[in-house]
C-alpha atoms as a PDB file:
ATOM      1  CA  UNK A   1       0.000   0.000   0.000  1.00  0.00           C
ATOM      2  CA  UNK A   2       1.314   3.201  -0.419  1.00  0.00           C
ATOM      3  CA  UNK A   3       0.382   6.707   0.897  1.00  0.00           C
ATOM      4  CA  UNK A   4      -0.619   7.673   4.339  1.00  0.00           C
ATOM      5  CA  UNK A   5      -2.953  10.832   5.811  1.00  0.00           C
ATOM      6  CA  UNK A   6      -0.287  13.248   4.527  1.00  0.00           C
ATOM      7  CA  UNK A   7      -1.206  12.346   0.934  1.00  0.00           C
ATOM      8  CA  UNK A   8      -4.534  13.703   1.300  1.00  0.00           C
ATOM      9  CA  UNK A   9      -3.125  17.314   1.960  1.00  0.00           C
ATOM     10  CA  UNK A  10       0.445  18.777   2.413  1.00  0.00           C
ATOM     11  CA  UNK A  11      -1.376  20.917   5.497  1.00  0.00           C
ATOM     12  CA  UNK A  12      -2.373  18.014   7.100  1.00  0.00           C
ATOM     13  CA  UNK A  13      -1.563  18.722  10.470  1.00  0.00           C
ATOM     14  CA  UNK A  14      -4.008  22.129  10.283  1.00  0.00           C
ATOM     15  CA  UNK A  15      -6.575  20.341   8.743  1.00  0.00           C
ATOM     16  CA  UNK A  16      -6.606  17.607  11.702  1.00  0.00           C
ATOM     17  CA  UNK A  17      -6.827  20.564  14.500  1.00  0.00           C
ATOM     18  CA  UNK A  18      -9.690  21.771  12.877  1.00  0.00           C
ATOM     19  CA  UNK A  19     -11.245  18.740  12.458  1.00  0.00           C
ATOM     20  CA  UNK A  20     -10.815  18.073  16.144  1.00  0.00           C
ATOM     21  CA  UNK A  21     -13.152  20.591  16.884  1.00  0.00           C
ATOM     22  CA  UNK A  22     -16.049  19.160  15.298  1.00  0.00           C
ATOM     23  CA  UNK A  23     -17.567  15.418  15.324  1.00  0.00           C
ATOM     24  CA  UNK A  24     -16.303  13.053  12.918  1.00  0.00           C
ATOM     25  CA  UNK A  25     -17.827   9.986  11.948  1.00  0.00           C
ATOM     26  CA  UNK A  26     -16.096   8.171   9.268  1.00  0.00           C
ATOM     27  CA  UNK A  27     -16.963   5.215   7.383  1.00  0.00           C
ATOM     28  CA  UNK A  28     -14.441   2.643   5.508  1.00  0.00           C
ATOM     29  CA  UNK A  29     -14.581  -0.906   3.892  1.00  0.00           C
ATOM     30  CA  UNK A  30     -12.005  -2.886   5.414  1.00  0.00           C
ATOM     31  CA  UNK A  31     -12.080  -4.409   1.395  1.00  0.00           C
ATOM     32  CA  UNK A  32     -11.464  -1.403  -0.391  1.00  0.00           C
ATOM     33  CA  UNK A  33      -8.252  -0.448  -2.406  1.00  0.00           C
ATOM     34  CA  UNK A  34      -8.997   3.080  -3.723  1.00  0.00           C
ATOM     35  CA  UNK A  35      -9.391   3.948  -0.172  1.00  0.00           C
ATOM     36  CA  UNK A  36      -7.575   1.913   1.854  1.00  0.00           C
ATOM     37  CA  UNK A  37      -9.434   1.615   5.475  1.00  0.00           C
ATOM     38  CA  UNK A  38      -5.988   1.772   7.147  1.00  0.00           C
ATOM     39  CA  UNK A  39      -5.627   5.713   5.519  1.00  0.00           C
ATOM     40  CA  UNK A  40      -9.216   6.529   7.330  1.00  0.00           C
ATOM     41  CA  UNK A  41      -8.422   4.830  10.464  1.00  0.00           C
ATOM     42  CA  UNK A  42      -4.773   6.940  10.692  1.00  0.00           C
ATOM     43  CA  UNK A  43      -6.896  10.253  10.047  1.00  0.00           C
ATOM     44  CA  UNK A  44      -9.151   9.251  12.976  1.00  0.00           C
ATOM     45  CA  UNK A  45      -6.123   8.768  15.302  1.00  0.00           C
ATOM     46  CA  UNK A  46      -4.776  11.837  14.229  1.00  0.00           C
ATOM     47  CA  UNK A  47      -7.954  14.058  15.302  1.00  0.00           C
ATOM     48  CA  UNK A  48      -8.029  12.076  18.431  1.00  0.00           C
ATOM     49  CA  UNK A  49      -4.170  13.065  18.995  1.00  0.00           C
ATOM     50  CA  UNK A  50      -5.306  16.400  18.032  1.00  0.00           C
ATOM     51  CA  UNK A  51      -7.726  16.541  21.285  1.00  0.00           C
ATOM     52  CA  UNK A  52     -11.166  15.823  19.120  1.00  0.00           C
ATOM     53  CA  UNK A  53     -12.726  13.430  21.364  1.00  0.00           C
ATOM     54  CA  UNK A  54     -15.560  13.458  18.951  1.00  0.00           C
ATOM     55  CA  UNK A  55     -14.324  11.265  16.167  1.00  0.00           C
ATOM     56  CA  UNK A  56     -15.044   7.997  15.642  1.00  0.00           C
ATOM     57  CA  UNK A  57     -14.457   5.355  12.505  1.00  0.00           C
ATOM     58  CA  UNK A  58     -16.581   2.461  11.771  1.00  0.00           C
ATOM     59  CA  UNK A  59     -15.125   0.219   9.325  1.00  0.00           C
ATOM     60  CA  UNK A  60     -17.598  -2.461   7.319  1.00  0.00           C
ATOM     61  CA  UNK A  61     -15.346  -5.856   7.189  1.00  0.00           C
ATOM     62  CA  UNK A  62     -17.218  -7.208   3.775  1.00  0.00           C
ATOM     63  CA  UNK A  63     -17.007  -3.972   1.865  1.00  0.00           C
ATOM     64  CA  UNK A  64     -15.108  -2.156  -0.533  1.00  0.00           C
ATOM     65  CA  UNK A  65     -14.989   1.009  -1.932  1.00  0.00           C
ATOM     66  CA  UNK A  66     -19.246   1.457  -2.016  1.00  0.00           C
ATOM     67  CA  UNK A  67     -19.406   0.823   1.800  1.00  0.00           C
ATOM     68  CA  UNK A  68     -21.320   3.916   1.271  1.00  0.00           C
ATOM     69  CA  UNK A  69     -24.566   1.873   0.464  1.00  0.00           C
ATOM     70  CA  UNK A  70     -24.802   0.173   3.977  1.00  0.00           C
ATOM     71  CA  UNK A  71     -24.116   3.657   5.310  1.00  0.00           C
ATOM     72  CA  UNK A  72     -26.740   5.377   4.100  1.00  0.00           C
ATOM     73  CA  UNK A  73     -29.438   2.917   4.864  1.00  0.00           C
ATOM     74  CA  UNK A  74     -28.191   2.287   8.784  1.00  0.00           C
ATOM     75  CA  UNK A  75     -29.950   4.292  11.721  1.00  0.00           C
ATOM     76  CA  UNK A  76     -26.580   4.777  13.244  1.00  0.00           C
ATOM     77  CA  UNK A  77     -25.036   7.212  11.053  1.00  0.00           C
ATOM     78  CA  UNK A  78     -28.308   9.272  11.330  1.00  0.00           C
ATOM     79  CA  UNK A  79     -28.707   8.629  15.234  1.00  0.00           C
ATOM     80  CA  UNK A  80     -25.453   9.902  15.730  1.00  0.00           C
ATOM     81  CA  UNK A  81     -26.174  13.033  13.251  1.00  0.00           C
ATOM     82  CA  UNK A  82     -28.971  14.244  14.865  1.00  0.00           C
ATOM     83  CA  UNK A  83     -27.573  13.920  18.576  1.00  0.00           C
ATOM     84  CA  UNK A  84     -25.010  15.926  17.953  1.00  0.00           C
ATOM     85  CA  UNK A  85     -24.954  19.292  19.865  1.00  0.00           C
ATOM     86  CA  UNK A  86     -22.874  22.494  19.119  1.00  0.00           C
ATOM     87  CA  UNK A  87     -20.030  22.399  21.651  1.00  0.00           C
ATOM     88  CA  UNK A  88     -20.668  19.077  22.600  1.00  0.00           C
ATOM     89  CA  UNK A  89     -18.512  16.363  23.705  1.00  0.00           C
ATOM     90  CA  UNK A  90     -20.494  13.801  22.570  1.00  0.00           C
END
């Protein structure tokens, strides 16, 4: 595999303190090479080093790239939407 969380931008580290200000819920398919899970899963840590104790990753074991399509038709991403408050820390 190549690449790592720096691919996705050169400022990287900025982008993860911002990001640890806000919740993050990110989705991967433990399957998929165009995305490798591994690259979401090293962004999560990241925030989480970064002091953003909202983000969380939930990666599908069967699926690929499209894990998208179990995403969108799961209560859980939209139960944890919608209970998310402004300044929260959960």
């Amino acid at each position: 595999m190549s690449g790592g969380p720096k691919d996705v931008t050169p400022r990287f580290e900025r982008w993860v303190r911002n990001l640890a200000k806000v919740p993050v819920f990110a989705f991967a398919g433990a399957k998929d090479r165009v995305v490798p899970a591994e690259r979401s899963q090293r962004v999560i840590a990241a925030i989480r080093k970064a002091g953003g104790k909202r983000a969380r990753i939930k990666v599908y074991p069967d699926e690929g790239h499209n894990a998208r399509r179990l995403v969108y038709t799961t209560a859980e991403l939209y139960d944890w939407m919608f209970s998310q408050k402004r300044g929260g820390d959960e």
